[in-house]
Structure formats: structure tokens, C-alpha cells
PDB file of N, CA and C in Angstrom:
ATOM      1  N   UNK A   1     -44.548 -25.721  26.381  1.00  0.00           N
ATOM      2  CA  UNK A   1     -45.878 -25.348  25.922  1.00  0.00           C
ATOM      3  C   UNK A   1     -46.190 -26.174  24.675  1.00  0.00           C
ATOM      4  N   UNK A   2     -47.225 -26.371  24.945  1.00  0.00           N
ATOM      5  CA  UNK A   2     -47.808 -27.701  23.713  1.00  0.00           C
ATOM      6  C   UNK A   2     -47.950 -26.736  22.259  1.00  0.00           C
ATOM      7  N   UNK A   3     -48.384 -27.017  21.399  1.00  0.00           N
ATOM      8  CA  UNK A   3     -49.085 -26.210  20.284  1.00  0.00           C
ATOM      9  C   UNK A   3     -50.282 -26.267  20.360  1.00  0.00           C
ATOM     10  N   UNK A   4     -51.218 -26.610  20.822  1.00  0.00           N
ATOM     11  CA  UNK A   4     -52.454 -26.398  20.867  1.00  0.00           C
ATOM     12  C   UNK A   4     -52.526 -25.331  21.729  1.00  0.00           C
ATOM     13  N   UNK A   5     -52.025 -25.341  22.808  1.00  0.00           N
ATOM     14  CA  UNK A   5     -51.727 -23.886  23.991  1.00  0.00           C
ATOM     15  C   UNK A   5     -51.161 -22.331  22.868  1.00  0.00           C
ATOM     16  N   UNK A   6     -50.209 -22.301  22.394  1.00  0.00           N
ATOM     17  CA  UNK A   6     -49.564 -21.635  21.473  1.00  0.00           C
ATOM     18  C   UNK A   6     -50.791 -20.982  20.566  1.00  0.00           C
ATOM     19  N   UNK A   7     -50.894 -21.963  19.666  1.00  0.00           N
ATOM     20  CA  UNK A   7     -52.019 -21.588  18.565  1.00  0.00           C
ATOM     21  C   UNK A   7     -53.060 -20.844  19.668  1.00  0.00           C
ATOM     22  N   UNK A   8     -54.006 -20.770  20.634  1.00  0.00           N
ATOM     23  CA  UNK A   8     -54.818 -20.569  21.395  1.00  0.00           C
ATOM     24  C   UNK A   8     -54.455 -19.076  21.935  1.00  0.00           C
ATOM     25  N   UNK A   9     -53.008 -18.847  22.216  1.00  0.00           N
ATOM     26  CA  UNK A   9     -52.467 -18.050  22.935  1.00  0.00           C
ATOM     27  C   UNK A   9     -52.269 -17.038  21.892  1.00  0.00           C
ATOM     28  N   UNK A  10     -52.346 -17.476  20.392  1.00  0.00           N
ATOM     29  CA  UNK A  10     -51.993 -16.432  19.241  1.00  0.00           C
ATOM     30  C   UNK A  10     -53.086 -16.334  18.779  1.00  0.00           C
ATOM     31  N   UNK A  11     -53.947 -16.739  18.562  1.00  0.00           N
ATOM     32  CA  UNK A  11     -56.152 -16.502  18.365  1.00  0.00           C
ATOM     33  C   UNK A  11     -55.933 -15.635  19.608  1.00  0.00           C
ATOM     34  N   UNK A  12     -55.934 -15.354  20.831  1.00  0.00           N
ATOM     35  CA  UNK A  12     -56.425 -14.200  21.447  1.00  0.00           C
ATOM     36  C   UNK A  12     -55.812 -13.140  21.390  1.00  0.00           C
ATOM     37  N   UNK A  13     -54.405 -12.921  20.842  1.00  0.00           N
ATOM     38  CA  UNK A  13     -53.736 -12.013  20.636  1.00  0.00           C
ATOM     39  C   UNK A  13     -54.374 -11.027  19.146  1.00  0.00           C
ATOM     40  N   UNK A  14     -54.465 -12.190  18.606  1.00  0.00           N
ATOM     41  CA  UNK A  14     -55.332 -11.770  16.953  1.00  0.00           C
ATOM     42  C   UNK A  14     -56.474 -11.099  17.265  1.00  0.00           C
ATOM     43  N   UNK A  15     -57.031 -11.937  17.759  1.00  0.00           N
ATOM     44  CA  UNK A  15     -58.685 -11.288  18.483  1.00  0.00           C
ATOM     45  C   UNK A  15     -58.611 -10.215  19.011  1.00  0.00           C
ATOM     46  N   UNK A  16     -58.188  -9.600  19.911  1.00  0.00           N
ATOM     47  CA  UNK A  16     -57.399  -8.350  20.493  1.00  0.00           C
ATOM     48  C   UNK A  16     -57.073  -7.187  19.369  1.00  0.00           C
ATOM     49  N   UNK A  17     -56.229  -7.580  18.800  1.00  0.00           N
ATOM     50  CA  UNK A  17     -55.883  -6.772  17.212  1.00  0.00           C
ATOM     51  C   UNK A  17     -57.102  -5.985  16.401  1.00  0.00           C
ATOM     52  N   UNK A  18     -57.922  -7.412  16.111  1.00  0.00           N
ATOM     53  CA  UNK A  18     -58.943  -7.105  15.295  1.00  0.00           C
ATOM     54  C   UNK A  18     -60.326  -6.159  15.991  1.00  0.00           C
ATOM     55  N   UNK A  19     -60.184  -7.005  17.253  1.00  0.00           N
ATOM     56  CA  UNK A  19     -61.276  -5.837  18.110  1.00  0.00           C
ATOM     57  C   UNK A  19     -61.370  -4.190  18.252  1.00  0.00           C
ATOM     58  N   UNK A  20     -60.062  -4.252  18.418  1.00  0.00           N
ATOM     59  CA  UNK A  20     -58.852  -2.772  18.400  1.00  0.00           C
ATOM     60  C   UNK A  20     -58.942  -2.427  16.711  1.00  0.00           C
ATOM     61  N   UNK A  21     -58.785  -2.901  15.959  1.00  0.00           N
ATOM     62  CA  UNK A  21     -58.943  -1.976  14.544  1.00  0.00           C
ATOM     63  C   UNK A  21     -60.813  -1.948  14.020  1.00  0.00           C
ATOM     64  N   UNK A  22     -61.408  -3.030  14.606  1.00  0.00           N
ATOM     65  CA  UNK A  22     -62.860  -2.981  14.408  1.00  0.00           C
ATOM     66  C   UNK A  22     -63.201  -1.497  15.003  1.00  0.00           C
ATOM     67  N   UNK A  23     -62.818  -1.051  16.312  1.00  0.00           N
ATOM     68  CA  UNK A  23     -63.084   0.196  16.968  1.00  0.00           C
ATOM     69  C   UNK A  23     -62.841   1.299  16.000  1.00  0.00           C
ATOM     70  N   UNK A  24     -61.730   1.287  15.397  1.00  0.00           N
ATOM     71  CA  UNK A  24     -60.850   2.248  14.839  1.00  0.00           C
ATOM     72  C   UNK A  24     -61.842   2.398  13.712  1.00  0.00           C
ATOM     73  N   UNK A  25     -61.717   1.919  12.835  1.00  0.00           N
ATOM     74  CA  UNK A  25     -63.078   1.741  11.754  1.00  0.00           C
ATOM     75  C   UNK A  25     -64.115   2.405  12.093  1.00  0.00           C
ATOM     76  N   UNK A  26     -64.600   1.595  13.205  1.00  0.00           N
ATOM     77  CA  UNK A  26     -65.729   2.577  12.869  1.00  0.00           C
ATOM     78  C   UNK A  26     -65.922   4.248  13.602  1.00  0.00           C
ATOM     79  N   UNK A  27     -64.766   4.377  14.618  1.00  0.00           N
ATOM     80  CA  UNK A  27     -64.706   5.340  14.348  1.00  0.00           C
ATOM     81  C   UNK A  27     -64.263   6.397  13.853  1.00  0.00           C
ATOM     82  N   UNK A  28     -63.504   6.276  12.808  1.00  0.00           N
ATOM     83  CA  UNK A  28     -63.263   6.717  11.319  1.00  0.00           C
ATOM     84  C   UNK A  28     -64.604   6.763  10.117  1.00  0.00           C
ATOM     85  N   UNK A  29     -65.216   5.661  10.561  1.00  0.00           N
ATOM     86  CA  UNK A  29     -66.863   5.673   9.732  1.00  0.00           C
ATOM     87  C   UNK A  29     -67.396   7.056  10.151  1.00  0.00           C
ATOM     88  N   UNK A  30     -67.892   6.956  11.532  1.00  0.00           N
ATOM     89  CA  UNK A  30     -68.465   7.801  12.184  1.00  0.00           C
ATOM     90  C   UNK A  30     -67.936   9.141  12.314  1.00  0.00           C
ATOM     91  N   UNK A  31     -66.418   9.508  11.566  1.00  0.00           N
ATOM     92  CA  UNK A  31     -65.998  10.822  11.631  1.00  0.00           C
ATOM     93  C   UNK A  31     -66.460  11.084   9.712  1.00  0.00           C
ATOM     94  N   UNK A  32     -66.152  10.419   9.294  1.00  0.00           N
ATOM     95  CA  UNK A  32     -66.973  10.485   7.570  1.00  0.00           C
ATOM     96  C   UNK A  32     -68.375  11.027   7.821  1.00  0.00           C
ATOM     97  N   UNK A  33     -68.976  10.101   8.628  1.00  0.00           N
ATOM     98  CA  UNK A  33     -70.388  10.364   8.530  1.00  0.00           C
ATOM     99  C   UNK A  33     -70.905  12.235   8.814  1.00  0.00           C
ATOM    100  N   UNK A  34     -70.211  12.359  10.016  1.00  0.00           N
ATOM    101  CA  UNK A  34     -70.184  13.487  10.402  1.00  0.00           C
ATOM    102  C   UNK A  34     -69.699  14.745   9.580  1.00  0.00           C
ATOM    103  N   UNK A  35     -68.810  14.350   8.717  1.00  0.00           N
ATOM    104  CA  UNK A  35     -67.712  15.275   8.158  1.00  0.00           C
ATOM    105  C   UNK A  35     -68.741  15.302   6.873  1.00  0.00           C
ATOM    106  N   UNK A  36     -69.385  14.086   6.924  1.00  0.00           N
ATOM    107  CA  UNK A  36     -69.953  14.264   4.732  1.00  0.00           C
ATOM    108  C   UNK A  36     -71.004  14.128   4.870  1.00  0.00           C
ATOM    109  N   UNK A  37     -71.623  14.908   5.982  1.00  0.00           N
ATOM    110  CA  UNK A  37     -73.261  15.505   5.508  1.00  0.00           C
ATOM    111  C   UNK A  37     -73.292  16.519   4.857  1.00  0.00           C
ATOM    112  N   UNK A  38     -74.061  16.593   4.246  1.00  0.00           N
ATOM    113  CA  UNK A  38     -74.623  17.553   3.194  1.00  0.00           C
ATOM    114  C   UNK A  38     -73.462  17.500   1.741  1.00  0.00           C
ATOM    115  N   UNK A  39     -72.574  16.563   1.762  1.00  0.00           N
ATOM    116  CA  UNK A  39     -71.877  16.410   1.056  1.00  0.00           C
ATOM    117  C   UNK A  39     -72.066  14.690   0.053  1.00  0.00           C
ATOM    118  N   UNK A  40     -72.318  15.176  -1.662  1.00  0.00           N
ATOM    119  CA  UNK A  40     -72.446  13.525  -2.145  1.00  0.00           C
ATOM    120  C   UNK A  40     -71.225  13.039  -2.093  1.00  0.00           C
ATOM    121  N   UNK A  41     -71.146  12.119  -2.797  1.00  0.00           N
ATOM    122  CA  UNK A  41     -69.750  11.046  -2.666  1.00  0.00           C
ATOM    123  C   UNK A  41     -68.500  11.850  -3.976  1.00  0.00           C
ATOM    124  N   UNK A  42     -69.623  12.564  -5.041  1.00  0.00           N
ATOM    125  CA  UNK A  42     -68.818  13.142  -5.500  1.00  0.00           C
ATOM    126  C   UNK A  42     -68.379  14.210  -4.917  1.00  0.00           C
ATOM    127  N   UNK A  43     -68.471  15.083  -3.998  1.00  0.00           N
ATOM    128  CA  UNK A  43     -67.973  16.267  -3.621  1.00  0.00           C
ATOM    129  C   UNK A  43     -68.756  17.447  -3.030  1.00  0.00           C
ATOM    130  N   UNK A  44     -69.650  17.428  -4.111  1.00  0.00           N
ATOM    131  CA  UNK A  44     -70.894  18.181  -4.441  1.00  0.00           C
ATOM    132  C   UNK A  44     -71.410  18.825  -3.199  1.00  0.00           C
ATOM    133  N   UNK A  45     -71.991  19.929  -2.645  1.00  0.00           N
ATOM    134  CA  UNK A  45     -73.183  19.777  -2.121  1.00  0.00           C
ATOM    135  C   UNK A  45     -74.503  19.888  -2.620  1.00  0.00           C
ATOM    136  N   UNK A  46     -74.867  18.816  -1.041  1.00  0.00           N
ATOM    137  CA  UNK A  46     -76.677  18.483  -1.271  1.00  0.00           C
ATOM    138  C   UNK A  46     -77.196  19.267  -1.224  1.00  0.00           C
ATOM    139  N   UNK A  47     -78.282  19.431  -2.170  1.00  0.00           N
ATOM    140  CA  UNK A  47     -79.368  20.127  -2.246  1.00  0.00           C
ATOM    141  C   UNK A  47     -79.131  21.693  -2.743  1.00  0.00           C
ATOM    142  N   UNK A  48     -78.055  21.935  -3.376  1.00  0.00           N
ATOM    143  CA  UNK A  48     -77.796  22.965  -3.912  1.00  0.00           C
ATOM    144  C   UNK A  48     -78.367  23.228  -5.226  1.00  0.00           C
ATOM    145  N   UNK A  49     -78.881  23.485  -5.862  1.00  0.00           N
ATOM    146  CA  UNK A  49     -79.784  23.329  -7.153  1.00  0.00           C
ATOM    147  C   UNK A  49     -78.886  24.189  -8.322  1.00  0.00           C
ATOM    148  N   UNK A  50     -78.987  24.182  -9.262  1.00  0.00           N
ATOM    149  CA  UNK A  50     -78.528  24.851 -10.956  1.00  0.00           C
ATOM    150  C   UNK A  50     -79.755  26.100 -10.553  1.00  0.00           C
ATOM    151  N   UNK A  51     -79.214  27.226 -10.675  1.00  0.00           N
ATOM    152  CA  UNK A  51     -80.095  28.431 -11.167  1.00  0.00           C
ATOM    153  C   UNK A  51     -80.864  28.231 -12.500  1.00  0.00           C
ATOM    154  N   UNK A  52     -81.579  27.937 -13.070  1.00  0.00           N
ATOM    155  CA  UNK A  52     -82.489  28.260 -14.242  1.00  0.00           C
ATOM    156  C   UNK A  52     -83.073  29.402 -14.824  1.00  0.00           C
ATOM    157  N   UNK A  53     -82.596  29.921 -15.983  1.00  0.00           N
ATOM    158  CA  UNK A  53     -82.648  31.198 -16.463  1.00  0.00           C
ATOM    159  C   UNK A  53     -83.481  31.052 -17.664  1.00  0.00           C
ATOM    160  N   UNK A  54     -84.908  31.533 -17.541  1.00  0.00           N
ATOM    161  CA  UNK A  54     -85.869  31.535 -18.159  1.00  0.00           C
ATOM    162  C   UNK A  54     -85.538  31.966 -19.732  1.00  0.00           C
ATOM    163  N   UNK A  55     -85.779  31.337 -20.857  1.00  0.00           N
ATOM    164  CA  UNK A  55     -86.011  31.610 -22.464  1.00  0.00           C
ATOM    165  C   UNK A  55     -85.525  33.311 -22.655  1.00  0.00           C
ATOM    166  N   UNK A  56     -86.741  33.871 -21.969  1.00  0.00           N
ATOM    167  CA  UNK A  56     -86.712  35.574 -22.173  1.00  0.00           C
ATOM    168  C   UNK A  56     -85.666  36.542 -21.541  1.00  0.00           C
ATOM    169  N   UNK A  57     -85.087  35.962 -20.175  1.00  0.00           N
ATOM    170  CA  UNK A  57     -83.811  36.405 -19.840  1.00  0.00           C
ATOM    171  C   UNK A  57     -82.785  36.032 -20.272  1.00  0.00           C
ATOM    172  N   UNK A  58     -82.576  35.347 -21.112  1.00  0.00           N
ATOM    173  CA  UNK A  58     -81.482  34.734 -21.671  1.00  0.00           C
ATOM    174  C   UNK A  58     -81.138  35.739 -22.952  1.00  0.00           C
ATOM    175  N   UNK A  59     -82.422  35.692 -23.370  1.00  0.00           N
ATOM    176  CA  UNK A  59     -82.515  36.906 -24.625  1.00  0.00           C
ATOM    177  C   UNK A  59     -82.419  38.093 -24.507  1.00  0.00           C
ATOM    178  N   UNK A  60     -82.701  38.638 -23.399  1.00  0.00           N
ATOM    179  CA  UNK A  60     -82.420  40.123 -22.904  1.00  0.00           C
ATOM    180  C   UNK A  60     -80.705  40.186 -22.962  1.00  0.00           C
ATOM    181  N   UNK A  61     -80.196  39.232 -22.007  1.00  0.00           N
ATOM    182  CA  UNK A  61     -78.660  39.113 -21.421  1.00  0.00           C
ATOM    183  C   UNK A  61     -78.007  39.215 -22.955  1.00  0.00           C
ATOM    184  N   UNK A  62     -78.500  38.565 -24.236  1.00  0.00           N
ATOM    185  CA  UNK A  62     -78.220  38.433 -25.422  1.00  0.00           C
ATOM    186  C   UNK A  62     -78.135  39.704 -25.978  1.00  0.00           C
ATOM    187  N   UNK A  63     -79.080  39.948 -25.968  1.00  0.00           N
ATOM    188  CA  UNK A  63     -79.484  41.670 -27.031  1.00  0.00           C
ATOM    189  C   UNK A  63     -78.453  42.609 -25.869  1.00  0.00           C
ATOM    190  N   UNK A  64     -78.646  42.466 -24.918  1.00  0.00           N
ATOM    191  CA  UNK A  64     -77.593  43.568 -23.844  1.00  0.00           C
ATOM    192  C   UNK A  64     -76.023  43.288 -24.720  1.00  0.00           C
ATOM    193  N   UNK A  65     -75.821  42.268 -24.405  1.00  0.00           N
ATOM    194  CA  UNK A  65     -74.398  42.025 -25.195  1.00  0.00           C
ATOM    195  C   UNK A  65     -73.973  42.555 -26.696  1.00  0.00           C
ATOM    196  N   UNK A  66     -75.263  42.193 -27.530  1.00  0.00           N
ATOM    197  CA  UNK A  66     -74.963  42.779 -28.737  1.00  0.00           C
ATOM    198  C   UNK A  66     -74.834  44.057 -28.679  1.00  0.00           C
ATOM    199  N   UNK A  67     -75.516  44.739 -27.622  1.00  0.00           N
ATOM    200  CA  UNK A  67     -75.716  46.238 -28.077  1.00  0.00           C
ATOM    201  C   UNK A  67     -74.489  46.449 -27.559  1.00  0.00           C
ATOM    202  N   UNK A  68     -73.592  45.793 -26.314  1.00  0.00           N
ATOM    203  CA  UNK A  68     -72.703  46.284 -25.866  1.00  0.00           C
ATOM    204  C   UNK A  68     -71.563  46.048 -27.129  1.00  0.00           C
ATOM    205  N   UNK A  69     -71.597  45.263 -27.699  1.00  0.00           N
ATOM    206  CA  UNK A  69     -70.351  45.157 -28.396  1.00  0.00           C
ATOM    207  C   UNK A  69     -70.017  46.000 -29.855  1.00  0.00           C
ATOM    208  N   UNK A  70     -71.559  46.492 -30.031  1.00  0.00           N
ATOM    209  CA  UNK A  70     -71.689  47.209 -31.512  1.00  0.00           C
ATOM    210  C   UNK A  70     -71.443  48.495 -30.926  1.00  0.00           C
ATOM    211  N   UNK A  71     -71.570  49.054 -29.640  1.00  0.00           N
ATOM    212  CA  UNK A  71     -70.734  50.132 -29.194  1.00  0.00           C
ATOM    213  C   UNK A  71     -69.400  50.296 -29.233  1.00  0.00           C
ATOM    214  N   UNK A  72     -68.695  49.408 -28.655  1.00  0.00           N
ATOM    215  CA  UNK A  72     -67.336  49.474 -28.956  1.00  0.00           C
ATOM    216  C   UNK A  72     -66.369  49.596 -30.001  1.00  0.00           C
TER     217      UNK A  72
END
């Protein structure tokens, strides 16, 4: 066998390889994709928002506490 045959015969073996892990990829992409919806890259979930607790409830929750603790 010549080397030009050889080299030729090891490009399709490679090619083969890479086709076969190109598959794999992406479907490993496509199990991410699936798996990390609703999920950011940090962890998080989407669209879950911070509760916001208005000035005047904050102050109630406040004065509740004081009164609770000057009881004790």
C-alpha cells in the first residue's frame, strides 16, 4: 500500500470519528436545551421576580418587632 492510499484510508477513518462525536454534541446540546429552560446560565429561574415590600409594610413588620421585643 502506497502512502497516499494510507493517508486517504486514515482521513476516512477520522471523518467517521468526527461525524460520530459531531452527533454526540449535539445531542448533548439538545439535552441542555431541554433540561435549561426556564433556567439562566447562572442557575436561577426565569422569570421568577424579588417580592417588593412597600415603605409602609416594612414599617408595620418594624413597629410589630419592637413591640414584640419590649414585651419580652
Amino acid at each position: 500500500m502506497d502512502i497516499l492510499a494510507a493517508l486517504r484510508q486514515e482521513e476516512t477513518k477520522l471523518q467517521k470519528q468526527a461525524d460520530a462525536a459531531k452527533q454526540q454534541l449535539d445531542t448533548v446540546r439538545a439535552a441542555i436545551k431541554i433540561l435549561g429552560r426556564g433556567v439562566a446560565s447562572n442557575g436561577e429561574p426565569i422569570g421568577k421576580k424579588k417580592r417588593v415590600m412597600s415603605a409602609a409594610a416594612r414599617r408595620k413588620i418594624f413597629e410589630g418587632n419592637k413591640r414584640a421585643v419590649g414585651k419580652v
